[in-house]
Each structure stands twice: as C-alpha cells, then as structure tokens.
C-alpha atoms as a PDB file:
ATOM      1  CA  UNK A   1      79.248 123.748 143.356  1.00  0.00           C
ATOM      2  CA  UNK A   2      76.536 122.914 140.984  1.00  0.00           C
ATOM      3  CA  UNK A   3      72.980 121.835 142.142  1.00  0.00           C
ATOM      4  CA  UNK A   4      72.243 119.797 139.146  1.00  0.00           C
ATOM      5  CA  UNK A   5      73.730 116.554 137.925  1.00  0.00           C
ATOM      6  CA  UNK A   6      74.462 115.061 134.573  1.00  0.00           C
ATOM      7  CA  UNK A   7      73.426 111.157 133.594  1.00  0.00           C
ATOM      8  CA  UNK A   8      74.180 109.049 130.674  1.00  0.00           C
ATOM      9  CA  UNK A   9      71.365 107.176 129.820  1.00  0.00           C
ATOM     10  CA  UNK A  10      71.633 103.245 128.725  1.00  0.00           C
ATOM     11  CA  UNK A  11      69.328 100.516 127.778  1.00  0.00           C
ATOM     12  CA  UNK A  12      69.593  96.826 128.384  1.00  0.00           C
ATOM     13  CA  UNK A  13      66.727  95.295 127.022  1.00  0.00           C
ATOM     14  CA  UNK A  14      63.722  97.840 128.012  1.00  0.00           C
ATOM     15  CA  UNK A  15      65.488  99.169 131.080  1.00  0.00           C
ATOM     16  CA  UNK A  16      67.315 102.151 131.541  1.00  0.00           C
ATOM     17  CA  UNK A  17      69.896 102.588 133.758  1.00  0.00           C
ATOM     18  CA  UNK A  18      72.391 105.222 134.413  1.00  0.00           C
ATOM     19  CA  UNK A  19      76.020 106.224 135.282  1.00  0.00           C
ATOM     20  CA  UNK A  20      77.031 109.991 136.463  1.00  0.00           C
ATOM     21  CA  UNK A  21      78.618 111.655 133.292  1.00  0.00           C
ATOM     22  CA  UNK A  22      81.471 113.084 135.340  1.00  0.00           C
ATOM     23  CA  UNK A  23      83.022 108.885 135.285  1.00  0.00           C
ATOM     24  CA  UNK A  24      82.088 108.469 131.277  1.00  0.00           C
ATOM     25  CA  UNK A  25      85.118 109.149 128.739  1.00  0.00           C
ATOM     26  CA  UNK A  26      83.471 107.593 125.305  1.00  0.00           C
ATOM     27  CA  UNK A  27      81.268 105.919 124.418  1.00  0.00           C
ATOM     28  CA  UNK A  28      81.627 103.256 121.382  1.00  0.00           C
ATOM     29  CA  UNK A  29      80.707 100.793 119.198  1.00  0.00           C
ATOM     30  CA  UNK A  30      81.311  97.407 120.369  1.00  0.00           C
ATOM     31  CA  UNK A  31      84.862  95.592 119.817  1.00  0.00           C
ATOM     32  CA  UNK A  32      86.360  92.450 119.876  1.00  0.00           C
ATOM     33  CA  UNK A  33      86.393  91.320 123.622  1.00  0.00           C
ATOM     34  CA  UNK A  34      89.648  89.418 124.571  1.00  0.00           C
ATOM     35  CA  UNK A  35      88.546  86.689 127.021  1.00  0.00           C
ATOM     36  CA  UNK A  36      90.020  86.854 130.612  1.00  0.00           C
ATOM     37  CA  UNK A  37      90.496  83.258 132.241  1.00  0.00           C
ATOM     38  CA  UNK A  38      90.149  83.383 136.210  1.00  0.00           C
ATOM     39  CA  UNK A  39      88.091  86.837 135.861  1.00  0.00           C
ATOM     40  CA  UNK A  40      85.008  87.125 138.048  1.00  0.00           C
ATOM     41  CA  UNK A  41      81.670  86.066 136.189  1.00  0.00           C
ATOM     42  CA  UNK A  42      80.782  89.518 135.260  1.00  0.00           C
ATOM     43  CA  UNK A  43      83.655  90.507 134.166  1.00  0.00           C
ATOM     44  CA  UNK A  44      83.977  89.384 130.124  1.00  0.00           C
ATOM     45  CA  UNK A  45      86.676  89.856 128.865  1.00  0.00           C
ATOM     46  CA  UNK A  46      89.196  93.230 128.302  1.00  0.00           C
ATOM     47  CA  UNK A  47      89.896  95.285 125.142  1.00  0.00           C
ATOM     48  CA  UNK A  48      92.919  97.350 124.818  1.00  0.00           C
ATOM     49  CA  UNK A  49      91.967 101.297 125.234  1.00  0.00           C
ATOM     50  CA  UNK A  50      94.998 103.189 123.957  1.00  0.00           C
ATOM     51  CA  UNK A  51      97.724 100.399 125.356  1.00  0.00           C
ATOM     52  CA  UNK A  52      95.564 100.717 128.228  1.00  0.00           C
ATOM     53  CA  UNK A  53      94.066  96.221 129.105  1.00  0.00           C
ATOM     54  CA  UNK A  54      90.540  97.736 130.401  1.00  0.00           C
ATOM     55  CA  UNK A  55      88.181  95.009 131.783  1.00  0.00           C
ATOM     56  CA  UNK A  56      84.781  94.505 130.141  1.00  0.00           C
ATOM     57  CA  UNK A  57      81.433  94.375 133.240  1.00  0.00           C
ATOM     58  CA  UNK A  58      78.833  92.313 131.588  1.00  0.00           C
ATOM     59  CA  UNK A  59      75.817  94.264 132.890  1.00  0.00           C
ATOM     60  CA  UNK A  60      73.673  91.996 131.667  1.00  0.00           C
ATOM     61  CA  UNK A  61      74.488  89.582 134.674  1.00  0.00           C
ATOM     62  CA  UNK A  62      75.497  92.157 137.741  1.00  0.00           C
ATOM     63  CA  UNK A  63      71.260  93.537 137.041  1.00  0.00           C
ATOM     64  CA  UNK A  64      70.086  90.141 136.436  1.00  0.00           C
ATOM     65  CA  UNK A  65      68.976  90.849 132.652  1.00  0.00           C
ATOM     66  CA  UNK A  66      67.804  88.489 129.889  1.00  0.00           C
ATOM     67  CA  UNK A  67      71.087  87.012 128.839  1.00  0.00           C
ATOM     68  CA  UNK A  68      71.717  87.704 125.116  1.00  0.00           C
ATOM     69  CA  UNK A  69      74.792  87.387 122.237  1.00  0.00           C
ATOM     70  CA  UNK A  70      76.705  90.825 121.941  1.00  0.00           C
ATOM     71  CA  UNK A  71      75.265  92.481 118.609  1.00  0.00           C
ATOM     72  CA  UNK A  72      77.059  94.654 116.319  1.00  0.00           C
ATOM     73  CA  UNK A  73      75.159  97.705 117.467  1.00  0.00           C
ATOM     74  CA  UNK A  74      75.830  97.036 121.137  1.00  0.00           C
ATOM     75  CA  UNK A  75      78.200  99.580 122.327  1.00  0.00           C
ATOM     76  CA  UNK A  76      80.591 100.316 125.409  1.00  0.00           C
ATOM     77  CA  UNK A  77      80.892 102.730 127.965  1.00  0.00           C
ATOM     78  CA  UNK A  78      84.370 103.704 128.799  1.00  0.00           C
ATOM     79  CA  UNK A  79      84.311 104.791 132.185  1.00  0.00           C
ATOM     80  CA  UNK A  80      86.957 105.815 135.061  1.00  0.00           C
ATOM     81  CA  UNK A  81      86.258 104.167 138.508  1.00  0.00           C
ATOM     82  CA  UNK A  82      88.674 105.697 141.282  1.00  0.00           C
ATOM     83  CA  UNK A  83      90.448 102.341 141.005  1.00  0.00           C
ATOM     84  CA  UNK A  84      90.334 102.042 137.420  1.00  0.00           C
ATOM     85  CA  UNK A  85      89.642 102.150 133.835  1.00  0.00           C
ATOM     86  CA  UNK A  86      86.372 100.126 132.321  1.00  0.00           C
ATOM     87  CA  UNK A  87      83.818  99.326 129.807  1.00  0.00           C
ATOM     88  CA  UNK A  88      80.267  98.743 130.422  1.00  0.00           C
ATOM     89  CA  UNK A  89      78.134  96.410 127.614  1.00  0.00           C
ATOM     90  CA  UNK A  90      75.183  98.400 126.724  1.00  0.00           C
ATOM     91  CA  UNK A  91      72.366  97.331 124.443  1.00  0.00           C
ATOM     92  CA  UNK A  92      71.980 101.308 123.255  1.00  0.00           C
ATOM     93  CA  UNK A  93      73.078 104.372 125.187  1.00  0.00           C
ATOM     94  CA  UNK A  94      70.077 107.097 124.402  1.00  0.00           C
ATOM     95  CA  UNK A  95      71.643 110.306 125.728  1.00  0.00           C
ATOM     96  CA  UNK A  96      72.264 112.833 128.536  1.00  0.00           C
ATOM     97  CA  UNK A  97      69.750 114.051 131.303  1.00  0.00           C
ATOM     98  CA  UNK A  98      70.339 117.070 132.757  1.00  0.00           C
ATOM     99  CA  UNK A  99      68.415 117.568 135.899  1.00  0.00           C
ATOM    100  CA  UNK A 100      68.286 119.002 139.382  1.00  0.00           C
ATOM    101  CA  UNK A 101      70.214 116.948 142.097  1.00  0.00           C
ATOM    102  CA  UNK A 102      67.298 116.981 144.475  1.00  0.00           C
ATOM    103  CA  UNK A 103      65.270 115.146 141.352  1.00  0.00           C
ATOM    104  CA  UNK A 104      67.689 112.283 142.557  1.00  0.00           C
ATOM    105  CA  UNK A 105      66.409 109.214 145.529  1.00  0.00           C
ATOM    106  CA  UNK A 106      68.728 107.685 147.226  1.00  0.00           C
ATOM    107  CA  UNK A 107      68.061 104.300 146.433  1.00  0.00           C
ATOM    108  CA  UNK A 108      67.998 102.982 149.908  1.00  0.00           C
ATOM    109  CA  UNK A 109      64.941 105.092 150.589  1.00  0.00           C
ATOM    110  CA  UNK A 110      62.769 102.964 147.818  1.00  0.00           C
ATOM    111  CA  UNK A 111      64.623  99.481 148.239  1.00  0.00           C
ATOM    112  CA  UNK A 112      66.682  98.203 151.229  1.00  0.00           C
ATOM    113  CA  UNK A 113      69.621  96.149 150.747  1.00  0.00           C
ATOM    114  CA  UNK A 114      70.090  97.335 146.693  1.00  0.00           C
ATOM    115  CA  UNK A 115      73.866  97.023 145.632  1.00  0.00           C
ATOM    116  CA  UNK A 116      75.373  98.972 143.466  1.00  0.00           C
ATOM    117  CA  UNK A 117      72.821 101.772 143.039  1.00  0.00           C
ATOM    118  CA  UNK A 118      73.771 104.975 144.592  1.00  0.00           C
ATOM    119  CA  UNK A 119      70.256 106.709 143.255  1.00  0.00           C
ATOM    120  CA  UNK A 120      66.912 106.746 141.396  1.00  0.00           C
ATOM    121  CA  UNK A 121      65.231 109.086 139.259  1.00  0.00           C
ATOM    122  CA  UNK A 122      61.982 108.942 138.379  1.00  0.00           C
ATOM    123  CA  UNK A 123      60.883 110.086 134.273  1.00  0.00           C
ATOM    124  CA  UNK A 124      57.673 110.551 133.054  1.00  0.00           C
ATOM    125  CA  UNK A 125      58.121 107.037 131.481  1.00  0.00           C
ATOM    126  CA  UNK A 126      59.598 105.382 134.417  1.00  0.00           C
ATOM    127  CA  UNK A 127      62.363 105.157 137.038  1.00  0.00           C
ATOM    128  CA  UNK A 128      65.881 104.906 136.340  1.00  0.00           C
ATOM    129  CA  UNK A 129      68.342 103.158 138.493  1.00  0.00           C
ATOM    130  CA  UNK A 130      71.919 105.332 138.711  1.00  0.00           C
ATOM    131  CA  UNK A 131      74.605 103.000 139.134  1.00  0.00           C
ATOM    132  CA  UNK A 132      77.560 103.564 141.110  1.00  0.00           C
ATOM    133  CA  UNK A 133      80.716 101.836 139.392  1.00  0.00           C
ATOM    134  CA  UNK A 134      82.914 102.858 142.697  1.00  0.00           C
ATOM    135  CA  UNK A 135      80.618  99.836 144.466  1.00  0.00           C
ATOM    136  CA  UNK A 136      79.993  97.880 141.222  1.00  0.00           C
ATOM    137  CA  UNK A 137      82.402  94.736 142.490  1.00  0.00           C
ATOM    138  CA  UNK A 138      82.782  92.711 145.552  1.00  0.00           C
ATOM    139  CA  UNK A 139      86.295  93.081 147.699  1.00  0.00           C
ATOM    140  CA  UNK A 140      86.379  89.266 146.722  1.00  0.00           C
ATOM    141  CA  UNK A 141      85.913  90.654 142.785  1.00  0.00           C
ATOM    142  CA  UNK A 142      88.585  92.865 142.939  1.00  0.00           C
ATOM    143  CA  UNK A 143      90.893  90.580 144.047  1.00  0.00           C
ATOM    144  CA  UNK A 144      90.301  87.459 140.933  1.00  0.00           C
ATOM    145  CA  UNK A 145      90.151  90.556 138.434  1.00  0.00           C
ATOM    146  CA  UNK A 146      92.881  91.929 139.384  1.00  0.00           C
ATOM    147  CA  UNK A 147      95.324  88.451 139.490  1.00  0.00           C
ATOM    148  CA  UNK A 148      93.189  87.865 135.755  1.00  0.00           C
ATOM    149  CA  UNK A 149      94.410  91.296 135.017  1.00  0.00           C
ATOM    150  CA  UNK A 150      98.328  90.256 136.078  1.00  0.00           C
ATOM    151  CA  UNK A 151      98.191  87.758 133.699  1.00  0.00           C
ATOM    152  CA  UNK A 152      96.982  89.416 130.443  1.00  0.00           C
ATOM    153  CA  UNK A 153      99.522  89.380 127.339  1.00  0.00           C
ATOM    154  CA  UNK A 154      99.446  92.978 125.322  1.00  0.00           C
ATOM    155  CA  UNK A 155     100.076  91.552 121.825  1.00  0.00           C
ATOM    156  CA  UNK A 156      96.924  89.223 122.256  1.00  0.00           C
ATOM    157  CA  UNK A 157      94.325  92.904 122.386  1.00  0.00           C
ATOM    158  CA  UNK A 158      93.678  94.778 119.758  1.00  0.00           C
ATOM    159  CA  UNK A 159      93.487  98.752 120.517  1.00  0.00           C
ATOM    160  CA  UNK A 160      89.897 100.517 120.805  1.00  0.00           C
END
C-alpha cells in the first residue's frame, strides 16, 4: 500500500481543484455536448465515449464559479465514479501532483458542512480542494439523471 497519492490538477477560473488520478481515464479537448432534457442543473448535457452516453457535471455551478460559455480550449475529464462513467468541464487541467498522503486535510477539519470535498492540500501558492466524484450528486440527482439518462437516443451523440 502506497503512502503517497496522485492528483490531477484543474482550473476553473483562478481556482484549482482536484480529483484522485486513480478515477481519471483521459483527459480531452472539449466536444460537442448533446443536451439532456429532465437532467439535474449541473448536469449539461452527455457525449458519447466509445458507444458509451457519459453525462457532462458542469463544475462551474456544483463550486459556485463565475458562469462562462464553453471555449474551444476548455477540456474534459473522463472519469469513473463507482456508479459510473463521466466528464468534468474544466477551464485547463495543469498536471499531476505527486505527494505524500499525510500532505492531505480532511476537509472537514478546515470547513464544516463542505460537500463534495473529501480533502485539501495546501501549495506554496494556495490550497487546493480534492473533490470526491463518489459524493459529487444528491440521492435526489441520481435519480432525474438517471430517468434523463433512460431516455437518451444513440444516433443523436457523436463519439469522443
């Protein structure tokens, strides 16, 4: 069992955020998102991951960033949940840290009541917040994206 942990770094505006590297397949360029009618708010659209409908997190909205329009350099994370396949909207992702696991907070020790977070680490230019997808939607969530998901066409997505 290793004592260090791996994190893939991602901006969204100036913040940085990060998801364990363990859950991350690829990361690409941004796509055409197919909208999803009766998805939950943060949840954009899907995109079609080798025949695979994969639903888009806006994580502009779950952290309560700046709302912006999707630019041609924005890319997405393709990540595995233990309930799913998804892809995360990120401004830029900036790279790997490789660092003991006892470098890591748990978040509840620096803010109560924080969703989503499992951990912080703190840089030499800042804190980053380490998300945990497992936790990243409600029960009620789960339930609309998954109905959305039921009613998705395949020949309307175009493969990633």
């Amino acid at each position: 069992m290793s004592d260090r942990t791996q994190l893939l770094l991602f901006n969204l505006g100036e913040r940085r955020y990060a998801v364990n590297l363990f859950s991350v397949e690829r990361v690409v360029f941004i796509v055409d998102i197919t909208p999803l009618p009766k998805a939950p708010e943060i949840v954009l659209g899907v995109v079609n991951v080798g025949g695979e409908i994969v639903p888009v997190y806006d994580l502009r909205k779950r952290f309560r960033v700046a709302n912006r329009q999707i630019k041609l350099s924005d890319q997405l994370i393709l990540a595995k949940t233990s309930k799913q396949r998804v892809a995360l909207t990120a401004d830029t992702v900036s790279g790997v840290l490789d660092l003991p696991a006892e470098r890591i907070t748990t978040a509840q020790k620096i803010v109560t009541d924080v969703q989503y977070v499992e951990g912080v680490v703190k840089l030499e230019d800042g804190l980053v917040l380490i998300h945990d997808l497992d936790e990243f939607l409600s029960p009620r969530e789960e339930i609309a994206l998954d109905q959305a998901l039921e009613e998705v066409t395949e020949p309307m997505l175009r493969n990633v």
